[in-house]
Protein backbone atom coordinates (compact mmCIF):
# COMPACT_ATOMS: atom_id res chain seq x y z
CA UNK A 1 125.35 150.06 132.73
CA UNK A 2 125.65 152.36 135.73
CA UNK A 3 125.37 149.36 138.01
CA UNK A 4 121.86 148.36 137.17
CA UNK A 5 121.44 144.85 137.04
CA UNK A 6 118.10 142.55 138.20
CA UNK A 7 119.60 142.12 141.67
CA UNK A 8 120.50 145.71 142.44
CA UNK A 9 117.57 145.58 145.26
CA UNK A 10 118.51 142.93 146.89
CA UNK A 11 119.24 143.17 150.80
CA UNK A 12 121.29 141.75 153.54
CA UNK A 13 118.22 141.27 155.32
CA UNK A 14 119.79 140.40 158.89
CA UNK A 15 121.77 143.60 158.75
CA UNK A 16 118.40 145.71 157.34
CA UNK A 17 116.44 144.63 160.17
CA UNK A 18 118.59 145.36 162.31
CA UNK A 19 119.53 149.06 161.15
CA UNK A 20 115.50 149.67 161.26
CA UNK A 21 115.40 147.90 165.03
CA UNK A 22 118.15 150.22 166.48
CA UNK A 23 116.58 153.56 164.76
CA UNK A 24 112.61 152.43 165.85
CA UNK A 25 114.11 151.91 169.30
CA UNK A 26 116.16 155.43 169.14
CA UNK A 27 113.19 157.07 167.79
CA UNK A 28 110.37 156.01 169.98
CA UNK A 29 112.55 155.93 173.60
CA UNK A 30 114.69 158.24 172.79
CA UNK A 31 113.26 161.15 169.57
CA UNK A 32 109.76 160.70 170.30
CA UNK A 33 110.27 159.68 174.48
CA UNK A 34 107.46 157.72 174.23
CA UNK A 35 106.95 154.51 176.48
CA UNK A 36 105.68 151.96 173.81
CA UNK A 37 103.79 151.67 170.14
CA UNK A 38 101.08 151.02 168.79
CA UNK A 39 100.07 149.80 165.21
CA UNK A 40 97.19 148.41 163.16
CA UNK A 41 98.13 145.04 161.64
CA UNK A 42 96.07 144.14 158.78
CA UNK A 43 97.47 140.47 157.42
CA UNK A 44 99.28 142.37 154.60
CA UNK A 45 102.92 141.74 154.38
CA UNK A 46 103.47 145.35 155.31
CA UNK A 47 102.19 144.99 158.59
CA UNK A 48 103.46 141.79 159.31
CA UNK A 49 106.91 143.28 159.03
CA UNK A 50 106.67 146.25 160.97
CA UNK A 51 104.99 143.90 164.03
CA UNK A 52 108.19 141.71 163.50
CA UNK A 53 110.48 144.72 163.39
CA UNK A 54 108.97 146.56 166.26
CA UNK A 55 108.45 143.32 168.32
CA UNK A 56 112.66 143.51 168.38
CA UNK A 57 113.08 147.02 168.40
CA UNK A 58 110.93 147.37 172.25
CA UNK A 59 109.05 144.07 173.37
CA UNK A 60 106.17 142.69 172.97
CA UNK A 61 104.83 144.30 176.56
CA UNK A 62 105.31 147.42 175.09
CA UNK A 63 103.10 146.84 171.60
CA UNK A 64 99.78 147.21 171.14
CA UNK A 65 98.67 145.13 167.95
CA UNK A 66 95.36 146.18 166.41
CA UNK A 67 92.69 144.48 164.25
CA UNK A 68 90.59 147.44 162.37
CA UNK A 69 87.84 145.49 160.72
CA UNK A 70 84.96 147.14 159.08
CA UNK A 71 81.37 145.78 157.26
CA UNK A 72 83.44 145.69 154.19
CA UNK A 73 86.76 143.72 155.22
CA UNK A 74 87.88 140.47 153.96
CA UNK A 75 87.66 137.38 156.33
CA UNK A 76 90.94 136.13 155.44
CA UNK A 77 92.85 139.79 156.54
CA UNK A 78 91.08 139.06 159.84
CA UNK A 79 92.10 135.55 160.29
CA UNK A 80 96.20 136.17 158.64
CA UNK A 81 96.19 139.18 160.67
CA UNK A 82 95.39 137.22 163.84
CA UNK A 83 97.74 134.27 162.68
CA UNK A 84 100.81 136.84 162.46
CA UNK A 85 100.26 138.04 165.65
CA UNK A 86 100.01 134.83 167.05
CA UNK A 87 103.81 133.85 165.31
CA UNK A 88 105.31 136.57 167.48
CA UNK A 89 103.17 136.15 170.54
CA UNK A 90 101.58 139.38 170.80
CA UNK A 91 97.40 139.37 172.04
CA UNK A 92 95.71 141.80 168.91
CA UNK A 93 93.19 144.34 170.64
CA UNK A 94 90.11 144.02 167.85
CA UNK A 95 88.05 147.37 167.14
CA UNK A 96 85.52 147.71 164.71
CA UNK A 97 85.20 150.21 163.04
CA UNK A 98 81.74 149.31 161.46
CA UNK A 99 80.45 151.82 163.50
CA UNK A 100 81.91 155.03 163.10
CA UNK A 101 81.67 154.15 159.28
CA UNK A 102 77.55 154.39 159.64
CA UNK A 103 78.05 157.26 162.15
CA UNK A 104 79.69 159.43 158.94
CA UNK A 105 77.44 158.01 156.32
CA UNK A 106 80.27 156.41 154.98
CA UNK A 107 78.24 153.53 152.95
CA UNK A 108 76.02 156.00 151.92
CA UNK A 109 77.77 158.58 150.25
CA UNK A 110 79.88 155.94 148.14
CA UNK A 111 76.46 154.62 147.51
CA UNK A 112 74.96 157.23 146.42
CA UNK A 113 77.70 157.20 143.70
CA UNK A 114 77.68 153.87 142.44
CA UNK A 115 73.87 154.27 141.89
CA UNK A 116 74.18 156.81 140.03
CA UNK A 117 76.19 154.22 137.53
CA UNK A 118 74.09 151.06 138.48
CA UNK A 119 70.73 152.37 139.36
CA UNK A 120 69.93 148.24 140.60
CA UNK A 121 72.90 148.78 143.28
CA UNK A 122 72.57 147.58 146.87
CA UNK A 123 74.32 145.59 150.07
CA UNK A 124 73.55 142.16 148.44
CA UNK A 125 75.99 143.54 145.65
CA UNK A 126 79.74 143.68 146.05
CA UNK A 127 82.02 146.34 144.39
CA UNK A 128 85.71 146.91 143.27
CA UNK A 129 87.18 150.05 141.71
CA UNK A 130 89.97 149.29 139.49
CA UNK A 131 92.55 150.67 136.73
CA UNK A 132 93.14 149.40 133.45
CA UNK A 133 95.71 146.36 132.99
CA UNK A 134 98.97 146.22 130.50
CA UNK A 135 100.69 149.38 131.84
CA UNK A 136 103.60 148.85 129.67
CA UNK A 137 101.85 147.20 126.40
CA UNK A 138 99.69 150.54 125.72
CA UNK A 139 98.83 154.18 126.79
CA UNK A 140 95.77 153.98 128.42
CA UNK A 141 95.22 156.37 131.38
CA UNK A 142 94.54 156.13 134.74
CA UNK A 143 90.79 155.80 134.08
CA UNK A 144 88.87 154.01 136.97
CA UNK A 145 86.16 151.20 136.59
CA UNK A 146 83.93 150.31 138.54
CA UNK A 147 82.65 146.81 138.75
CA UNK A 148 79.69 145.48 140.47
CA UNK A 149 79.23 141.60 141.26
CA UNK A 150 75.26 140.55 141.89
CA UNK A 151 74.05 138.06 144.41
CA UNK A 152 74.15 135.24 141.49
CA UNK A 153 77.70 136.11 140.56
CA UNK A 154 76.42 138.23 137.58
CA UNK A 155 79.63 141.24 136.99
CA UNK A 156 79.01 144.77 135.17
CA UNK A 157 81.72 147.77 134.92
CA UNK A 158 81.38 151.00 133.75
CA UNK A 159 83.50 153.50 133.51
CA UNK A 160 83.32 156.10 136.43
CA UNK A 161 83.21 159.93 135.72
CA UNK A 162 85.78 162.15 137.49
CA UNK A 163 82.91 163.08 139.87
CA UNK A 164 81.83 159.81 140.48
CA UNK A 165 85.04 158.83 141.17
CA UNK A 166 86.19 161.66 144.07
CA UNK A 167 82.80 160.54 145.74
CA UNK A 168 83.33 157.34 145.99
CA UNK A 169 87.24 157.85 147.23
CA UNK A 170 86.03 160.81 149.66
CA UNK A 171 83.38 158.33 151.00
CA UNK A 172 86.11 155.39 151.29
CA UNK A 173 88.25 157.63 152.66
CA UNK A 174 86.35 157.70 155.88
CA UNK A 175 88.02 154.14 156.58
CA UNK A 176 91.61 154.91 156.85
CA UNK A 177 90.59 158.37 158.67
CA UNK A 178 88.94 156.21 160.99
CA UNK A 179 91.29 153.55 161.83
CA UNK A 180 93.96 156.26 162.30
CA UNK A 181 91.65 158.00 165.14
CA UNK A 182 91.28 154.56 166.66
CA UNK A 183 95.46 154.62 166.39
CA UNK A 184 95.91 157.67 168.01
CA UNK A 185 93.22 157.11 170.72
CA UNK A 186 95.24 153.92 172.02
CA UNK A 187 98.27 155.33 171.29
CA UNK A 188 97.51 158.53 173.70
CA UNK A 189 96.04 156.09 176.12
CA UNK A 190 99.27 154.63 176.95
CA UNK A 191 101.54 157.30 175.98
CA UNK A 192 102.65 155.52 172.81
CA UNK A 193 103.46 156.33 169.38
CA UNK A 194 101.64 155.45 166.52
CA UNK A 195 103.88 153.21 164.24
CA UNK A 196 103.18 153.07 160.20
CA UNK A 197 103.40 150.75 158.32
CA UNK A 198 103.52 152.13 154.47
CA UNK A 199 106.54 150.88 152.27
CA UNK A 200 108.11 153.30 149.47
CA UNK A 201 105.76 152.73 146.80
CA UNK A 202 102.67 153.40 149.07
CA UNK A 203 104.28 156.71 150.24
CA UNK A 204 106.41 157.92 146.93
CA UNK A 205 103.76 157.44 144.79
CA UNK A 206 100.72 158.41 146.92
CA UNK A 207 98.97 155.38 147.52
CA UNK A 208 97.78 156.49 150.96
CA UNK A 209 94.72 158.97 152.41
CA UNK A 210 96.32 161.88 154.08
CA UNK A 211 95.47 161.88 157.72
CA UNK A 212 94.07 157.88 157.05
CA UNK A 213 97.04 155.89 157.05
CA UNK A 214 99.40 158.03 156.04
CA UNK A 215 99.10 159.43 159.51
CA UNK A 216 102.03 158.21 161.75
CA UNK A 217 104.89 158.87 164.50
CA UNK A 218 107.53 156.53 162.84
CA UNK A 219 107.75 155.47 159.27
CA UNK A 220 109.69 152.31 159.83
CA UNK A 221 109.69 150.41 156.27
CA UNK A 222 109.39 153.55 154.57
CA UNK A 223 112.61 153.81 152.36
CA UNK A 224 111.91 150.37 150.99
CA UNK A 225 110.98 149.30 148.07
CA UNK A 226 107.93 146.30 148.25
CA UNK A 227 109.82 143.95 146.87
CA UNK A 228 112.28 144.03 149.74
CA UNK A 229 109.83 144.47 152.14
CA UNK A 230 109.71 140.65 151.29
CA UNK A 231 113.43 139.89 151.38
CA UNK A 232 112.72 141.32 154.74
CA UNK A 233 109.48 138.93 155.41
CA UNK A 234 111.05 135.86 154.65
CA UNK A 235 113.84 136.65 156.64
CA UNK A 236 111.80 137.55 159.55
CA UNK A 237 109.63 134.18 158.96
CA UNK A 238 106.22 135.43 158.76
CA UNK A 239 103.65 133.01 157.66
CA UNK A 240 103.86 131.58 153.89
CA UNK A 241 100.37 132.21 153.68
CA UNK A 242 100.97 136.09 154.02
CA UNK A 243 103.53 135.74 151.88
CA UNK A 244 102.21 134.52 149.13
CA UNK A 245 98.92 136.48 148.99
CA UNK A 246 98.78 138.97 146.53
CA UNK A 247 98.90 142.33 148.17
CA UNK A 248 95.30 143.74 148.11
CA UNK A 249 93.09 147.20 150.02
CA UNK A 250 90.80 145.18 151.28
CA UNK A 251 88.96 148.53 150.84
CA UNK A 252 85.96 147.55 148.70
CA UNK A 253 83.66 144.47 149.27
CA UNK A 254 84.49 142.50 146.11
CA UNK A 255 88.11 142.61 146.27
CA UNK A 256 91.02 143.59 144.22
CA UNK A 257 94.85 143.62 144.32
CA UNK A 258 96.86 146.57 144.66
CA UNK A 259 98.07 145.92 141.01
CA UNK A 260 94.89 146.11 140.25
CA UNK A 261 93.79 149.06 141.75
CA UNK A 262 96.59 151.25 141.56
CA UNK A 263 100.37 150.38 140.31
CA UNK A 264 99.07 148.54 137.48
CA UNK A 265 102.22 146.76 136.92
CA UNK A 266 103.98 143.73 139.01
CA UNK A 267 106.23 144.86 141.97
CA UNK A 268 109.33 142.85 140.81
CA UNK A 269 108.98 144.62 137.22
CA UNK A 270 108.17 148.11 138.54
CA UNK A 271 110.63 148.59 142.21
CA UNK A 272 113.47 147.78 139.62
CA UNK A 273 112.44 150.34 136.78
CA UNK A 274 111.35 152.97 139.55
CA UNK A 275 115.13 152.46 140.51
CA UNK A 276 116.26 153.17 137.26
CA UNK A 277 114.62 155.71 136.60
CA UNK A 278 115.53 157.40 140.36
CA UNK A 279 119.34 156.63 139.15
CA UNK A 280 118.96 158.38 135.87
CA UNK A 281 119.11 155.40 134.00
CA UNK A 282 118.11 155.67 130.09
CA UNK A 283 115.06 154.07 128.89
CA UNK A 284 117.03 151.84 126.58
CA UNK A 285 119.75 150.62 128.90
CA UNK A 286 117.16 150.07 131.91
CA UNK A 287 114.98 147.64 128.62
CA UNK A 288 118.25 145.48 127.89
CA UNK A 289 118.79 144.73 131.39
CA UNK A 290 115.32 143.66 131.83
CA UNK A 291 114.45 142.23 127.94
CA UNK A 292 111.76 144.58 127.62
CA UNK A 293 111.09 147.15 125.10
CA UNK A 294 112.57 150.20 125.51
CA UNK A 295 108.55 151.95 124.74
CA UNK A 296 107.35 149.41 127.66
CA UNK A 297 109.97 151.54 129.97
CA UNK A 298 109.20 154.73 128.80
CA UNK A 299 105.05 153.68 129.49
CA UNK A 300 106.78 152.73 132.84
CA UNK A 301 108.53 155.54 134.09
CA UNK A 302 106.09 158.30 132.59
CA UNK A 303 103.40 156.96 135.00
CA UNK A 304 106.07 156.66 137.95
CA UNK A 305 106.70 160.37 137.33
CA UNK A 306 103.20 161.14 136.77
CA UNK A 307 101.92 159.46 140.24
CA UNK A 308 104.65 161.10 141.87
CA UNK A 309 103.56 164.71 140.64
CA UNK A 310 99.91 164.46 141.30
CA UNK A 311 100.56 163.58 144.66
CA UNK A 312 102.91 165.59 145.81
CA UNK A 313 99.85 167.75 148.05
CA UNK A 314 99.29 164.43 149.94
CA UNK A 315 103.42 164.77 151.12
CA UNK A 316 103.27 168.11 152.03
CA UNK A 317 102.94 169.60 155.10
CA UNK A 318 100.44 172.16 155.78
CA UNK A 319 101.17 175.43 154.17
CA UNK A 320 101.30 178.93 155.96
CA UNK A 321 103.33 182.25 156.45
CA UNK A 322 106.30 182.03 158.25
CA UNK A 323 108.12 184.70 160.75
């Protein structure tokens, strides 16, 4: 079947970290003639990787780790964050960004919007936006929820209107705007680049805020797909705990996993059918390799293509005549 099979994604790990090592090193030094990096480490697996990876690629003297916290982060990023820095011995520089947040009205312009769902809305009350589960078992459409959690524990979602919705991202935005100032103003400090930390499935399919953290130097872990962005993390030994936390924003106060709020689906179900369909494999073939139904593909790769489309702005750069 053209070569797909379930294990088609799997790595030599030693010999992938060290192809990414000797091109971060080349790139930084050598490209960018920088004299050192800097990234923002969030205790996501992401992060933890690139730290590893860049930790090898030009010494921990030369790497400035930080800790972006903000009114709405989760304690345990905070504390895994701190714990994977402490595995490869680098001292995290903490800045929050709590802040700047209130400086843009931040809080208050996603507020604003939620209110306008939840009239009974305030800071005792947590929130999480999220997308409708069963991807490949029906065609429901990207339609956002939001769900607010009371002081008692009490939980009500509503459906959010298109321009509820752009408020509420626009205002959340502010976050990953902010942390990549605070990147940038470090990284110009020392004369360092600013190293990312987004995998393939952040970039490809636009889970990112243009100029937030999709705003970089290097791209490290870009090409890869998630799931081997863990073959990577177990070969690189960070933590278990990191490891085995389901990958989340950490964006809104109540919590919710990426899955959740955007890809809908499992990483080990989609990387593989977002390979097959990259490698023009048909529907049906790509459903016997995986005992699935060949609809649950098609559900599958007509979002893939979808996401991909409606992003495309966010890859682009910016527009204008040319001599």
């Amino acid at each position: 079947m053209n070569g797909f099979h379930k294990d088609v994604l799997r790595l030599d790990p030693e010999q992938e970290a060290n192809r990414i090592v000797s091109k971060l090193r080349q790139d930084i030094f050598q490209i960018l003639k920088r004299r050192g990096g800097v990234l923002g480490v969030s205790g996501g697996v992401d992060s933890a990787v690139v730290l590893a990876l860049a930790v090898r690629a030009i010494g921990r003297e030369r790497l400035v780790a930080l800790l972006l916290p903000e009114m709405d982060s989760s304690q345990e990023s905070v504390i895994l964050a701190r714990m994977v820095c402490r595995q490869f011995a680098v001292e995290p520089i903490v800045e929050d960004i709590s802040g700047a947040l209130l400086g843009f009205g931040a809080c208050q312009r996603r507020d604003e919007a939620v209110r306008s769902l939840f009239p009974q809305y305030d800071s005792t009350y947590r929130l999480k936006i999220t997308l409708p589960s069963g991807l490949m078992d029906s065609d429901m459409l990207n339609i956002y929820t939001a769900t607010i959690i009371s002081p008692e524990g009490e939980e009500s979602s509503k459906r959010l209107r298109p321009a509820q919705l752009r408020q509420i991202v626009a205002a959340t935005n502010f976050k990953q705007r902010s942390r990549a100032a605070m990147l940038y103003y470090h990284a110009e400090l020392r004369d360092y680049a600013v190293i990312g930390t987004p995998q393939k499935n952040e970039h490809d399919q636009g889970f990112f805020v243009k100029y937030g953290d999709g705003a970089m130097d290097v791209k490290p872990i870009g090409h890869l797909y998630k799931t081997q962005v863990y073959q990577l993390a177990e070969y690189l030994d960070i933590p278990e705990e990191i490891r085995s936390r389901p990958p989340t924003s950490d964006t809104y106060s109540a919590g919710s996993t990426q899955e959740e709020f955007f890809f809908r689906i499992p990483f080990e179900i989609m990387d593989l059918l977002w390979y097959a369909l990259e490698h023009d494999i048909p529907a049906d073939e790509a459903a016997a390799v995986l005992n699935l139904d060949t609809e649950q593909v098609k559900r599958v790769y007509s979002d893939l293509i979808r996401k991909h489309r409606t992003t495309a702005y966010l890859r682009m750069p910016p527009l204008g005549l040319t001599s």
